[in-house]
PDB file of N, CA and C in Angstrom:
ATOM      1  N   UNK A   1      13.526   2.786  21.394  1.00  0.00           N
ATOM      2  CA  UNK A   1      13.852   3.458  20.175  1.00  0.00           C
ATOM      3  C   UNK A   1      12.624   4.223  19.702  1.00  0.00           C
ATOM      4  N   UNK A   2      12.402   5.632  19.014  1.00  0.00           N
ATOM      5  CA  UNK A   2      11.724   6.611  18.587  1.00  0.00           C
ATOM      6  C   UNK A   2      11.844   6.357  17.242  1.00  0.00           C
ATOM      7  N   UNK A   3      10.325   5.799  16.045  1.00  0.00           N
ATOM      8  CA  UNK A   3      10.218   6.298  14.950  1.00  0.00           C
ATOM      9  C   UNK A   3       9.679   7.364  14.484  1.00  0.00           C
ATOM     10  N   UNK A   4      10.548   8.264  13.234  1.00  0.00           N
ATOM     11  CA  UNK A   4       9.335   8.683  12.804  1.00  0.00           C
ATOM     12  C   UNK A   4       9.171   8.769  11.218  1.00  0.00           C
ATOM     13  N   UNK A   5       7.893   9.543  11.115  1.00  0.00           N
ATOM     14  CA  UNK A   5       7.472   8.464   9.667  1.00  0.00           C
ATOM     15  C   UNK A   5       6.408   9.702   9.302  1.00  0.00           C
ATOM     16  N   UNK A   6       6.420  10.428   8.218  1.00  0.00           N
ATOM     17  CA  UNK A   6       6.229  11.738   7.589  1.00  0.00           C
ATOM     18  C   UNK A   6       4.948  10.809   6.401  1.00  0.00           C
ATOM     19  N   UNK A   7       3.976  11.144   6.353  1.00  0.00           N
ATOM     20  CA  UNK A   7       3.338  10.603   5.079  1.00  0.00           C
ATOM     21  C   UNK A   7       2.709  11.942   4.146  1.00  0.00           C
ATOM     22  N   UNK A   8       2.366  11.769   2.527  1.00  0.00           N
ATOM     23  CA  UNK A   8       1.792  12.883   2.072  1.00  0.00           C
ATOM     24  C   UNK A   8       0.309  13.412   2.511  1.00  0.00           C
ATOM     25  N   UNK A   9      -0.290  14.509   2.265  1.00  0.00           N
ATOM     26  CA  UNK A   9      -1.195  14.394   2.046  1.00  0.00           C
ATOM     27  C   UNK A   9      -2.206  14.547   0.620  1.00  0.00           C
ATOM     28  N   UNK A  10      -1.659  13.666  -0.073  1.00  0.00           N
ATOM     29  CA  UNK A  10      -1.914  13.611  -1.350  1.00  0.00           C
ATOM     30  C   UNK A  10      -3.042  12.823  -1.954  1.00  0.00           C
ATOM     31  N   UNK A  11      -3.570  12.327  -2.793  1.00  0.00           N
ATOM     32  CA  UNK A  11      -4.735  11.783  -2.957  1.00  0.00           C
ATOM     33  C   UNK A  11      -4.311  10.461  -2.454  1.00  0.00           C
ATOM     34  N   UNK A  12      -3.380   9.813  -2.400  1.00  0.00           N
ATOM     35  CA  UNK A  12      -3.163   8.438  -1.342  1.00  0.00           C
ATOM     36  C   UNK A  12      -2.048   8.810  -0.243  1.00  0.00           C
ATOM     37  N   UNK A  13      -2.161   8.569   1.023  1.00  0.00           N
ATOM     38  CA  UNK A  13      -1.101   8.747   1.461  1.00  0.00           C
ATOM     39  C   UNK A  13      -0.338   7.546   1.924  1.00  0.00           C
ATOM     40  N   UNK A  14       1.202   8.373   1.248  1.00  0.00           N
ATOM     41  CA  UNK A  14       2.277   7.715   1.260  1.00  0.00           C
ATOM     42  C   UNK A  14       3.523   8.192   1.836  1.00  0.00           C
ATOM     43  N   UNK A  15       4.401   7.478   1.980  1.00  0.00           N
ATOM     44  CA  UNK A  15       5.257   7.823   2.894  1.00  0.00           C
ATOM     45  C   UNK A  15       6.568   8.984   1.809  1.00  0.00           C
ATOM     46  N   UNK A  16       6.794   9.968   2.797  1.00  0.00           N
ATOM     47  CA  UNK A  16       7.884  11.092   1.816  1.00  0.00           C
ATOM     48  C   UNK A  16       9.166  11.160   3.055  1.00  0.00           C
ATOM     49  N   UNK A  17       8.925  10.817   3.664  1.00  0.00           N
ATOM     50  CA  UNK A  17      10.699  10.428   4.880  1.00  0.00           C
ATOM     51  C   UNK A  17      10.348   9.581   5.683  1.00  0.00           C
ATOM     52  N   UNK A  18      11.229   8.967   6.129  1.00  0.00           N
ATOM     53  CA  UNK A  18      11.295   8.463   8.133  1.00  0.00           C
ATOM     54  C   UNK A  18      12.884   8.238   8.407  1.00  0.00           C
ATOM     55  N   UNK A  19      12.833   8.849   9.455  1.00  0.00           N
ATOM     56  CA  UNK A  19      14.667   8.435  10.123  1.00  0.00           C
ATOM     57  C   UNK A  19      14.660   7.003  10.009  1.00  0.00           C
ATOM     58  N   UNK A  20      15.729   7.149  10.258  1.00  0.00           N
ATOM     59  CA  UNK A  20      16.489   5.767  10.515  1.00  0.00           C
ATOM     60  C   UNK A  20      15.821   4.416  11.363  1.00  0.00           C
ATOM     61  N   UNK A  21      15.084   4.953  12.690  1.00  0.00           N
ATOM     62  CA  UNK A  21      14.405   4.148  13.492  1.00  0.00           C
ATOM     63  C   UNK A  21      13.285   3.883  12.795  1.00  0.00           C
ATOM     64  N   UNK A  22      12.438   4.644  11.859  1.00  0.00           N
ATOM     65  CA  UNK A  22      11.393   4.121  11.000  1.00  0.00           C
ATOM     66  C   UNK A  22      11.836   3.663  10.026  1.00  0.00           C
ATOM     67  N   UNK A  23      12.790   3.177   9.124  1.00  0.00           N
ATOM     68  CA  UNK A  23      12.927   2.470   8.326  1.00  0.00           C
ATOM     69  C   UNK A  23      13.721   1.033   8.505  1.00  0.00           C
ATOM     70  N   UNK A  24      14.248   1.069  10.085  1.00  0.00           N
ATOM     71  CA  UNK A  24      14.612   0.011  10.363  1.00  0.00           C
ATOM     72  C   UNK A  24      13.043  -0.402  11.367  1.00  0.00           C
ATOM     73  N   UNK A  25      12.397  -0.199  12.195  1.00  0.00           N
ATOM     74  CA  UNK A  25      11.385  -0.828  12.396  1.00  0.00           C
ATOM     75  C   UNK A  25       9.790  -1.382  11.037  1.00  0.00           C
ATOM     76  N   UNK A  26      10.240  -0.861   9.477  1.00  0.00           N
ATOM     77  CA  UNK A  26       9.079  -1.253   8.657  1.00  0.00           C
ATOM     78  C   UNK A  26      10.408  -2.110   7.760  1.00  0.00           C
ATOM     79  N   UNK A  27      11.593  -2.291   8.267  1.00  0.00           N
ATOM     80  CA  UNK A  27      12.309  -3.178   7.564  1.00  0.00           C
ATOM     81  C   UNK A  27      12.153  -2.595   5.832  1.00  0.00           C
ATOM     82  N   UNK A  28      12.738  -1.446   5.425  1.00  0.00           N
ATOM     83  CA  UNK A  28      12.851  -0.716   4.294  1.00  0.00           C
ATOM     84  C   UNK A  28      13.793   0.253   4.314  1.00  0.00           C
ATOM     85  N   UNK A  29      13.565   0.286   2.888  1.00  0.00           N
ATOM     86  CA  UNK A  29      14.888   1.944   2.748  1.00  0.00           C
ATOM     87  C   UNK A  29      14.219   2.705   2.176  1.00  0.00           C
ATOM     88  N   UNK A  30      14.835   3.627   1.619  1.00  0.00           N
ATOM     89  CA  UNK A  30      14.435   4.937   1.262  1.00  0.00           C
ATOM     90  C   UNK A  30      13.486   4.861   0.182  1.00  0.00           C
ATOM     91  N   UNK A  31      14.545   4.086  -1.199  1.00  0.00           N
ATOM     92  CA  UNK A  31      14.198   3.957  -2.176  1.00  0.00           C
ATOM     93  C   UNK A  31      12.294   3.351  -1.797  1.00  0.00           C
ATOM     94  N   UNK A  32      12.440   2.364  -1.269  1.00  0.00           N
ATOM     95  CA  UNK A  32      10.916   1.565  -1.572  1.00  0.00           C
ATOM     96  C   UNK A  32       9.863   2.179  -0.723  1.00  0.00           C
ATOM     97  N   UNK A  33      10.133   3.577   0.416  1.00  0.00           N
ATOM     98  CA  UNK A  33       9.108   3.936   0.794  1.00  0.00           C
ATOM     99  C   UNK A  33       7.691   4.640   0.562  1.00  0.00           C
ATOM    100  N   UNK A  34       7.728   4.951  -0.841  1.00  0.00           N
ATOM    101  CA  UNK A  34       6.573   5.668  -1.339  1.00  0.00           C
ATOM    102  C   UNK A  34       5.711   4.147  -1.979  1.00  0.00           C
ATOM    103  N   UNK A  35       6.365   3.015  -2.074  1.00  0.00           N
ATOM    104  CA  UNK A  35       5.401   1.814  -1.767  1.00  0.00           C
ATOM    105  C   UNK A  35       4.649   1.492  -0.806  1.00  0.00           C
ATOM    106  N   UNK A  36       4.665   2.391   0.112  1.00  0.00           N
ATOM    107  CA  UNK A  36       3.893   1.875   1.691  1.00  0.00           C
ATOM    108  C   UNK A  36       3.099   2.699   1.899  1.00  0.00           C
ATOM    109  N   UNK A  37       1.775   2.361   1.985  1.00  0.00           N
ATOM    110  CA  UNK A  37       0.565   3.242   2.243  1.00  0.00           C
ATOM    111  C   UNK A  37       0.059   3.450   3.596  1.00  0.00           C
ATOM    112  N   UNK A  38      -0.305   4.382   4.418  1.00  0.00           N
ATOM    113  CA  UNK A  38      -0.730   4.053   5.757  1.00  0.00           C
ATOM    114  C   UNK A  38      -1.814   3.065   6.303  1.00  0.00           C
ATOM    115  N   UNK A  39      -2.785   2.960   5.373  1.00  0.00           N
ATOM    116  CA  UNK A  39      -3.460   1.408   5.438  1.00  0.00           C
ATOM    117  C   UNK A  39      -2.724   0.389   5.366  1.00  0.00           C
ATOM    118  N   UNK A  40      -1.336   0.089   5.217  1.00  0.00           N
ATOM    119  CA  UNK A  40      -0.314  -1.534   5.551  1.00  0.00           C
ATOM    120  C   UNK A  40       0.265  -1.167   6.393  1.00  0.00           C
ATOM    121  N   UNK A  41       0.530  -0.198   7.218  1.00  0.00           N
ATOM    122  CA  UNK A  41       1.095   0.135   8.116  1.00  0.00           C
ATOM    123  C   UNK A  41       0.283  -0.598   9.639  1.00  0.00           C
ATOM    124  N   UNK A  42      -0.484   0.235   9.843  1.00  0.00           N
ATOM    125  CA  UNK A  42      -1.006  -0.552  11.129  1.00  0.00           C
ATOM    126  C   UNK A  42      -1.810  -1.846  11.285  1.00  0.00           C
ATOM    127  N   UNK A  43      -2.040  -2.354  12.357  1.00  0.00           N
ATOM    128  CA  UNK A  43      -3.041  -3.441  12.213  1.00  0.00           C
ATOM    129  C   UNK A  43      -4.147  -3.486  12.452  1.00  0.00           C
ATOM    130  N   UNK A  44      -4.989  -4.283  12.416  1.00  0.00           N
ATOM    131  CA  UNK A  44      -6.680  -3.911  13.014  1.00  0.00           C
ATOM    132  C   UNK A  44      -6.630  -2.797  13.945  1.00  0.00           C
ATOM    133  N   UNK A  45      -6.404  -3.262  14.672  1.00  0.00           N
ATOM    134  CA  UNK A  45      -6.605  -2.573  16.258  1.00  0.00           C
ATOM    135  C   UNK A  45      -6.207  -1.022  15.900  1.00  0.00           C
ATOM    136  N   UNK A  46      -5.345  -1.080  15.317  1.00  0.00           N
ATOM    137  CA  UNK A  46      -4.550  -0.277  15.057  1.00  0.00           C
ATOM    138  C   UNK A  46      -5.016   0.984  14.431  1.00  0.00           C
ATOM    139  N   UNK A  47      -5.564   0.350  13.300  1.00  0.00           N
ATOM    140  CA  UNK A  47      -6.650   1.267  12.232  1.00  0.00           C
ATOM    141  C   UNK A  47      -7.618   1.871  12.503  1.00  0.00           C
ATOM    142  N   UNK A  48      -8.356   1.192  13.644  1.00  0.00           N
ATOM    143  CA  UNK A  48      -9.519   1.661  14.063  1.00  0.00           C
ATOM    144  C   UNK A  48      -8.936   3.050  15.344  1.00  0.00           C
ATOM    145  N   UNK A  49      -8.211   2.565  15.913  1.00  0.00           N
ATOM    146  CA  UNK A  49      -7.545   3.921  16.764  1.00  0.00           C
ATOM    147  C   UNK A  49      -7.143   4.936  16.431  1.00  0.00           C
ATOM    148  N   UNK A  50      -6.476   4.664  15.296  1.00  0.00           N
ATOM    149  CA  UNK A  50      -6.472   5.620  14.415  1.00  0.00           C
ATOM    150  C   UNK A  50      -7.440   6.816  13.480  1.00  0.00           C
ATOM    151  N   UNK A  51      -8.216   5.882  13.017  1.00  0.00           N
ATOM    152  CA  UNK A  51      -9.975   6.290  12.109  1.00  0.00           C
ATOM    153  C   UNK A  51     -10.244   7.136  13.431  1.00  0.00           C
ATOM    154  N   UNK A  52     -10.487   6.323  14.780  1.00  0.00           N
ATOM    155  CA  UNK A  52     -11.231   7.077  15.683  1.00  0.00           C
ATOM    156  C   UNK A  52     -10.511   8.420  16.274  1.00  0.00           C
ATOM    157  N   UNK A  53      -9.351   8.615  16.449  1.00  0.00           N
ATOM    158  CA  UNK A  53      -9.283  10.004  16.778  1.00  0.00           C
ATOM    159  C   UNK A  53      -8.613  11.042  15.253  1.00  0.00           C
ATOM    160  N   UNK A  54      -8.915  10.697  13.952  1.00  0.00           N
ATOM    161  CA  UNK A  54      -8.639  11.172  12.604  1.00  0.00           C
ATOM    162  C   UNK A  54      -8.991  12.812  13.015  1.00  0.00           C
ATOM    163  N   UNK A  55     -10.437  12.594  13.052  1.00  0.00           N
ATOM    164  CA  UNK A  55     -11.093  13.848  12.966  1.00  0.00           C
ATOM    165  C   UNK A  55     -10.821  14.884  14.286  1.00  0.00           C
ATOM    166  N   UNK A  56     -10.280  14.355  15.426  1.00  0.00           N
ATOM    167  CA  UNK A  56      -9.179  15.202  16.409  1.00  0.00           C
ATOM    168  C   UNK A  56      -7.946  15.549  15.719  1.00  0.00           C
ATOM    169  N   UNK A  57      -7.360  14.431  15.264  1.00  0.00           N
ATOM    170  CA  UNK A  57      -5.950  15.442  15.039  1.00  0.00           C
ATOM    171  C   UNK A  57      -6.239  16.238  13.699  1.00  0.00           C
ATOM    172  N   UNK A  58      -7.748  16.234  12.753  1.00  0.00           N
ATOM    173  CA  UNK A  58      -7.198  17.101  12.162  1.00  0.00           C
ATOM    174  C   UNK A  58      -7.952  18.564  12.682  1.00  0.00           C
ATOM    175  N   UNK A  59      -8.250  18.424  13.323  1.00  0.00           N
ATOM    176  CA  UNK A  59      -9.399  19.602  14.339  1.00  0.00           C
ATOM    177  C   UNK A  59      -7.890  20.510  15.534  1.00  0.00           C
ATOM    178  N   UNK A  60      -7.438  19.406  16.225  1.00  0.00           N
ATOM    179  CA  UNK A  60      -6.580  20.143  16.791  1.00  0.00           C
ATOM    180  C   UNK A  60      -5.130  20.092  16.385  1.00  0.00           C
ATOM    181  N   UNK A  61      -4.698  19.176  15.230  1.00  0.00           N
ATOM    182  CA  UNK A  61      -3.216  19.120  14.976  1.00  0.00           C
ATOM    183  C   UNK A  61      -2.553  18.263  15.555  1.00  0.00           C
ATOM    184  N   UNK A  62      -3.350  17.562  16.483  1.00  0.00           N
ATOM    185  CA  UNK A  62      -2.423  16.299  17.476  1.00  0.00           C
ATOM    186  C   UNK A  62      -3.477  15.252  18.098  1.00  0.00           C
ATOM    187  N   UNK A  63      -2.892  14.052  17.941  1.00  0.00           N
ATOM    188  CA  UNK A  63      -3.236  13.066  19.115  1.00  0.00           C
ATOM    189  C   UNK A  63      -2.382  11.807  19.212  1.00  0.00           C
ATOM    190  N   UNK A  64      -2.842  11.497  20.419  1.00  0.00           N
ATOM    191  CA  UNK A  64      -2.213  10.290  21.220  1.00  0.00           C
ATOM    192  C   UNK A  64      -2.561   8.950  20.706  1.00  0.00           C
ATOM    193  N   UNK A  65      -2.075   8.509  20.317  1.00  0.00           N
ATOM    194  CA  UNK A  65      -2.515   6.764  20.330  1.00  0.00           C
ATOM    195  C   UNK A  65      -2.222   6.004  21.113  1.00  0.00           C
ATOM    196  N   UNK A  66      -3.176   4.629  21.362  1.00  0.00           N
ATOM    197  CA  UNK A  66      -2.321   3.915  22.670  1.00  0.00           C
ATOM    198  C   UNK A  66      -1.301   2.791  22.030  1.00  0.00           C
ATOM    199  N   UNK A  67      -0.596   1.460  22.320  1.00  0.00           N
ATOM    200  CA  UNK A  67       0.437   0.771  22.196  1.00  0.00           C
ATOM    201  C   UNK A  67      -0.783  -0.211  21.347  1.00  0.00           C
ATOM    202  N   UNK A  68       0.126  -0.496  20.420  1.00  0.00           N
ATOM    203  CA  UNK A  68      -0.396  -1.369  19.326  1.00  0.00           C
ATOM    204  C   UNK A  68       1.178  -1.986  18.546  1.00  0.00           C
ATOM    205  N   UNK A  69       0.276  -2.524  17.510  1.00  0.00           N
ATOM    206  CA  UNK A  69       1.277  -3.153  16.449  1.00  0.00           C
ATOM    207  C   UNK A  69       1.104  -2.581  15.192  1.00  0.00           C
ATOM    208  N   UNK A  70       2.364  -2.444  14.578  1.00  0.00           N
ATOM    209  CA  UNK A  70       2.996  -2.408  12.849  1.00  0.00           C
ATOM    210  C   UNK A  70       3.179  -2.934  12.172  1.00  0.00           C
ATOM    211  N   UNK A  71       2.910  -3.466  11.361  1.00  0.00           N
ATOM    212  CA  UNK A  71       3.535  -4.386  10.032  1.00  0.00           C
ATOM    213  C   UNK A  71       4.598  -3.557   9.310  1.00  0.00           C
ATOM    214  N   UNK A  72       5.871  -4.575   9.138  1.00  0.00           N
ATOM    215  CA  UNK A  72       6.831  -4.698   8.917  1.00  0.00           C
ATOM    216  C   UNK A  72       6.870  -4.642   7.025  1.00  0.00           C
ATOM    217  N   UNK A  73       7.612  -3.954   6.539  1.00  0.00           N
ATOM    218  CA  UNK A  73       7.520  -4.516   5.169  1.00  0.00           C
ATOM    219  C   UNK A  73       7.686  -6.325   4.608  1.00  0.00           C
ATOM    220  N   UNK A  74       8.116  -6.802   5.440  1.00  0.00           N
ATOM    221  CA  UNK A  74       8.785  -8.377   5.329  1.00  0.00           C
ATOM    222  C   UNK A  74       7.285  -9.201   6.313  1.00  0.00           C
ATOM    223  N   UNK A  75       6.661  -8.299   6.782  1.00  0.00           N
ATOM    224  CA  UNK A  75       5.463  -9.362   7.381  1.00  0.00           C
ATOM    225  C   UNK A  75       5.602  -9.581   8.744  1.00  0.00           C
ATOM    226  N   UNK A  76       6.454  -8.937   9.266  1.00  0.00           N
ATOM    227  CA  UNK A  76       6.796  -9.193  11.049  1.00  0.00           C
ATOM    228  C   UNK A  76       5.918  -8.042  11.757  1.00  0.00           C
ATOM    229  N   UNK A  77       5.595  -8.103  13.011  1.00  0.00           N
ATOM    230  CA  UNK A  77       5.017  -7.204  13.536  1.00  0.00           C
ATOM    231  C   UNK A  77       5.737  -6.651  14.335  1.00  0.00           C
ATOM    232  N   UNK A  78       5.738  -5.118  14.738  1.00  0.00           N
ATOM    233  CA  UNK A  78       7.001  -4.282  15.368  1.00  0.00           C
ATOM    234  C   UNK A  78       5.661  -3.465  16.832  1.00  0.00           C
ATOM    235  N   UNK A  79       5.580  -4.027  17.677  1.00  0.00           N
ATOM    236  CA  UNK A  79       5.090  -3.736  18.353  1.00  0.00           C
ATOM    237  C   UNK A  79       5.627  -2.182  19.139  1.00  0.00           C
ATOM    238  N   UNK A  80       4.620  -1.197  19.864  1.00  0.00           N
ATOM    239  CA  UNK A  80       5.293   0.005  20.042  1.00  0.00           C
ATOM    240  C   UNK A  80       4.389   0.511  21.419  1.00  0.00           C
ATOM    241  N   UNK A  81       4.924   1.283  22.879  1.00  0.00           N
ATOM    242  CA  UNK A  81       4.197   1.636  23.831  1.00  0.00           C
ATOM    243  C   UNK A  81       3.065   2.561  23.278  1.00  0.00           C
ATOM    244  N   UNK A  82       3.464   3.493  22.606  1.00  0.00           N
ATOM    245  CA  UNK A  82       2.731   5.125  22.258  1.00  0.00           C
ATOM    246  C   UNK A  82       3.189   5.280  20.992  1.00  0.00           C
ATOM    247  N   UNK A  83       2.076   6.232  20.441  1.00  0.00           N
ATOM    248  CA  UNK A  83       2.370   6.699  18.986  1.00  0.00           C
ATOM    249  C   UNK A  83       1.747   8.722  18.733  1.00  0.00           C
ATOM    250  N   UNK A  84       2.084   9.264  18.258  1.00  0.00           N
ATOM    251  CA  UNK A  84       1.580  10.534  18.334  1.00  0.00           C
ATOM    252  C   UNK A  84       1.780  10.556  16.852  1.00  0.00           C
ATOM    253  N   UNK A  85       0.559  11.314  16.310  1.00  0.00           N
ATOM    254  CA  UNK A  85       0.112  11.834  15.002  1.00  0.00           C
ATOM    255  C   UNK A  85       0.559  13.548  15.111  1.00  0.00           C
ATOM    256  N   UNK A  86       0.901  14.134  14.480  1.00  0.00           N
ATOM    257  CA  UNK A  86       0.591  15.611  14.522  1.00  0.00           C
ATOM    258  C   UNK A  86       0.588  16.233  12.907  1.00  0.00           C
ATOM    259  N   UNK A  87       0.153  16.792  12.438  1.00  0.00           N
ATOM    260  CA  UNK A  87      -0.357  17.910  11.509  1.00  0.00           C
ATOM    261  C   UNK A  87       1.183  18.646  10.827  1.00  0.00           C
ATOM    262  N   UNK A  88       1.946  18.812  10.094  1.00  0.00           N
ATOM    263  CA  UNK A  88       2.620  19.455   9.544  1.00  0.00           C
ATOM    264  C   UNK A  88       2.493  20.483   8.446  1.00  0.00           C
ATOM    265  N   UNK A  89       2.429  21.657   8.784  1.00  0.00           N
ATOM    266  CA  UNK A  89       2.188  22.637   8.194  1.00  0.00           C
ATOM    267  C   UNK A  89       3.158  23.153   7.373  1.00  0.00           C
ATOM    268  N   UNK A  90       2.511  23.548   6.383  1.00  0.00           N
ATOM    269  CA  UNK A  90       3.287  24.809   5.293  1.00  0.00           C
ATOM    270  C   UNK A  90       3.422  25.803   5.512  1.00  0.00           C
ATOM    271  N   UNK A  91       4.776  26.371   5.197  1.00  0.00           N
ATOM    272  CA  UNK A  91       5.221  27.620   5.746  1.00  0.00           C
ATOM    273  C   UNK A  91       4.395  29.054   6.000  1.00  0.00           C
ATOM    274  N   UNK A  92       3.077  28.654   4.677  1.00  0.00           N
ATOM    275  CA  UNK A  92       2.218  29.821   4.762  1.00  0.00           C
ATOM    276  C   UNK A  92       0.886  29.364   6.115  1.00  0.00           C
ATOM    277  N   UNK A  93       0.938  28.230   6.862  1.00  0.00           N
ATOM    278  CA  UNK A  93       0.669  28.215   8.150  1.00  0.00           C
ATOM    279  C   UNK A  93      -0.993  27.578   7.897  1.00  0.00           C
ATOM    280  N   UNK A  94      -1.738  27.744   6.592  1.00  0.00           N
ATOM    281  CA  UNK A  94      -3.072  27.516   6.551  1.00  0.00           C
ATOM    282  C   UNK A  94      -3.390  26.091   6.011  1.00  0.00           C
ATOM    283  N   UNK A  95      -1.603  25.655   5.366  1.00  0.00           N
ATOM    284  CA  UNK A  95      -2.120  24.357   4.458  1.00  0.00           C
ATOM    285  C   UNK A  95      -1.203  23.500   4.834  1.00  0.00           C
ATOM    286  N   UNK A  96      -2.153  22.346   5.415  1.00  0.00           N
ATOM    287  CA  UNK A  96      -1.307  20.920   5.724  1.00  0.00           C
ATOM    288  C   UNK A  96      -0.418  20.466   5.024  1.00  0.00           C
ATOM    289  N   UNK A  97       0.922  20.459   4.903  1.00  0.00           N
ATOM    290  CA  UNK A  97       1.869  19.451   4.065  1.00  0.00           C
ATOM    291  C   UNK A  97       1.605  18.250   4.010  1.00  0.00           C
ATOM    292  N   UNK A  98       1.572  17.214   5.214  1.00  0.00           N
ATOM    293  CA  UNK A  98       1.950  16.209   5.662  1.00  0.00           C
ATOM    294  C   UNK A  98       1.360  15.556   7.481  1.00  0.00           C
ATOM    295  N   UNK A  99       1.223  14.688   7.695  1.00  0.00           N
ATOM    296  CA  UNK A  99       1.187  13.665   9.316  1.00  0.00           C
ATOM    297  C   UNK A  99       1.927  13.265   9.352  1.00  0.00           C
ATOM    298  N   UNK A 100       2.733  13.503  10.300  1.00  0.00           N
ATOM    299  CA  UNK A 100       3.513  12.607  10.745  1.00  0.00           C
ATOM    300  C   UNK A 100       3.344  11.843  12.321  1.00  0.00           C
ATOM    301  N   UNK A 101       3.958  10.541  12.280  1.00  0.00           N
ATOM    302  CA  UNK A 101       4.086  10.278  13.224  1.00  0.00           C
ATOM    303  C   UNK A 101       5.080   9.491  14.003  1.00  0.00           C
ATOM    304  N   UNK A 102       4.777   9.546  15.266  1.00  0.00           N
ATOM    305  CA  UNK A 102       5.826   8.890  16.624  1.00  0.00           C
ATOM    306  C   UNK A 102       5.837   7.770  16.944  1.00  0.00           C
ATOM    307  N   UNK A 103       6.725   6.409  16.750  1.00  0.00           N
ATOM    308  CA  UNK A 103       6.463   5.837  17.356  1.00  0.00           C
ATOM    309  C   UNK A 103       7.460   5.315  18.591  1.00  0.00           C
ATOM    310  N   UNK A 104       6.524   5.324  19.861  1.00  0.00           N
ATOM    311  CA  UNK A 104       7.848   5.517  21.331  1.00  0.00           C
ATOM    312  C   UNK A 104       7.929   3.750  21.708  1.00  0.00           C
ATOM    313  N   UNK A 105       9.222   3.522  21.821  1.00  0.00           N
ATOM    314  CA  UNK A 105       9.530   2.240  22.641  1.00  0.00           C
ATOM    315  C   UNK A 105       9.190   1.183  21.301  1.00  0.00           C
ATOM    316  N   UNK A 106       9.092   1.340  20.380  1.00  0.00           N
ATOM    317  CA  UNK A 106       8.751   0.047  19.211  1.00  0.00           C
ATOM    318  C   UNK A 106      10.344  -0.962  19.119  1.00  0.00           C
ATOM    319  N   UNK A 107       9.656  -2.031  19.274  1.00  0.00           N
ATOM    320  CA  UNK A 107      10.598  -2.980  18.655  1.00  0.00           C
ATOM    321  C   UNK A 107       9.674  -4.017  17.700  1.00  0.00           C
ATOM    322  N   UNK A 108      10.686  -5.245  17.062  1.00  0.00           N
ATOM    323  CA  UNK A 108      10.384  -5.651  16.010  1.00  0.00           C
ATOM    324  C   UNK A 108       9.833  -7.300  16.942  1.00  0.00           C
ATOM    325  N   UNK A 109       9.120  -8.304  16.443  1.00  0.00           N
ATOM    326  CA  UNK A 109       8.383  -9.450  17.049  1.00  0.00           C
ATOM    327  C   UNK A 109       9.204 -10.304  16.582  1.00  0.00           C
ATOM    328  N   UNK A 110       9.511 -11.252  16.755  1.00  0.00           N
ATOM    329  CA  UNK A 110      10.425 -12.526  16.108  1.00  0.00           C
ATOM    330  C   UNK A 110       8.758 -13.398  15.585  1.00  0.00           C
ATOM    331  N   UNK A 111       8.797 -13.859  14.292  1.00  0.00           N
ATOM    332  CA  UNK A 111       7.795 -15.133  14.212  1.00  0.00           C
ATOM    333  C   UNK A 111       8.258 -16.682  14.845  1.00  0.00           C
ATOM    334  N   UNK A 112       7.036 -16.578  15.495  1.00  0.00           N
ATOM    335  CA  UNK A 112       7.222 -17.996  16.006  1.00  0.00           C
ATOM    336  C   UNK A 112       6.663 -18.789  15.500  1.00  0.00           C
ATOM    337  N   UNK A 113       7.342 -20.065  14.878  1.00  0.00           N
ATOM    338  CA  UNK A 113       6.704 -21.189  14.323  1.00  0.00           C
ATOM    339  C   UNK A 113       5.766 -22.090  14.917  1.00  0.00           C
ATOM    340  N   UNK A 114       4.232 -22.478  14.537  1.00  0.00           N
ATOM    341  CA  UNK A 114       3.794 -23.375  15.284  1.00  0.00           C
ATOM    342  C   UNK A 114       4.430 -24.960  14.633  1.00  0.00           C
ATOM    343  N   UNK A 115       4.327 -25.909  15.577  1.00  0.00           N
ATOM    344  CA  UNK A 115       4.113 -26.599  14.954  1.00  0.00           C
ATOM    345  C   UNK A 115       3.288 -28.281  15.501  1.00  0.00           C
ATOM    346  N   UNK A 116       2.510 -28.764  14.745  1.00  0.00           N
ATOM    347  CA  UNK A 116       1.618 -29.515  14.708  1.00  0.00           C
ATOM    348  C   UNK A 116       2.141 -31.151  14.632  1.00  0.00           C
ATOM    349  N   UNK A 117       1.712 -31.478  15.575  1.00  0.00           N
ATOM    350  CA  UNK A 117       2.530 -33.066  15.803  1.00  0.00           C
ATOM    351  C   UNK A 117       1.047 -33.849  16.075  1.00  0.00           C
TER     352      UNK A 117
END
């Protein structure tokens, strides 16, 4: 399954769409998505892959990420092969709207209980 997931670029960014596959992989709807910031979105690993190619996609408009994990609005992790960032432009072509991004092959983690005997 393919998410995708549109954030502003506004003084925080927050989320302004995602289809269907992104709001069923962050376990949300429409209404509660401008509650989700892209810092709760990914995880460690995640963040830092991100931070590290920032200043590529905003230099060339695109990059690749490798397979990581998501946090779920409910606390589950939605693991995913690939993710692509790209740059969304305004019609007048000079000013960023929005990032959005891809996420390819994500599904959701079941929690597994430990338990201690």
């Amino acid at each position: 399954m393919i998410s995708f997931l549109y954030y502003s670029l506004k003084s925080q960014l927050v989320f302004i769409f995602e289809n269907q596959g992104g709001l069923d992989m962050l376990e949300t709807t429409l209404v509660a998505l401008q509650d989700i910031t892209l810092d709760k979105l990914f995880d460690e690993s995640g963040s830092k892959a991100l931070c590290s190619d920032f200043s590529k996609l905003m230099q060339q408009g695109f990059a690749c990420l490798p397979a990581g994990i998501c946090m779920s609005t409910m606390g589950r992790h939605a693991s995913y092969d690939q993710a692509f960032a790209w740059k969304v432009r305004e019609a007048d072509e000079t000013t960023v709207h929005c990032l959005a991004f891809s996420f390819v092959n994500w599904s959701l983690c079941e929690k597994t209980a430990v338990i201690y005997v």
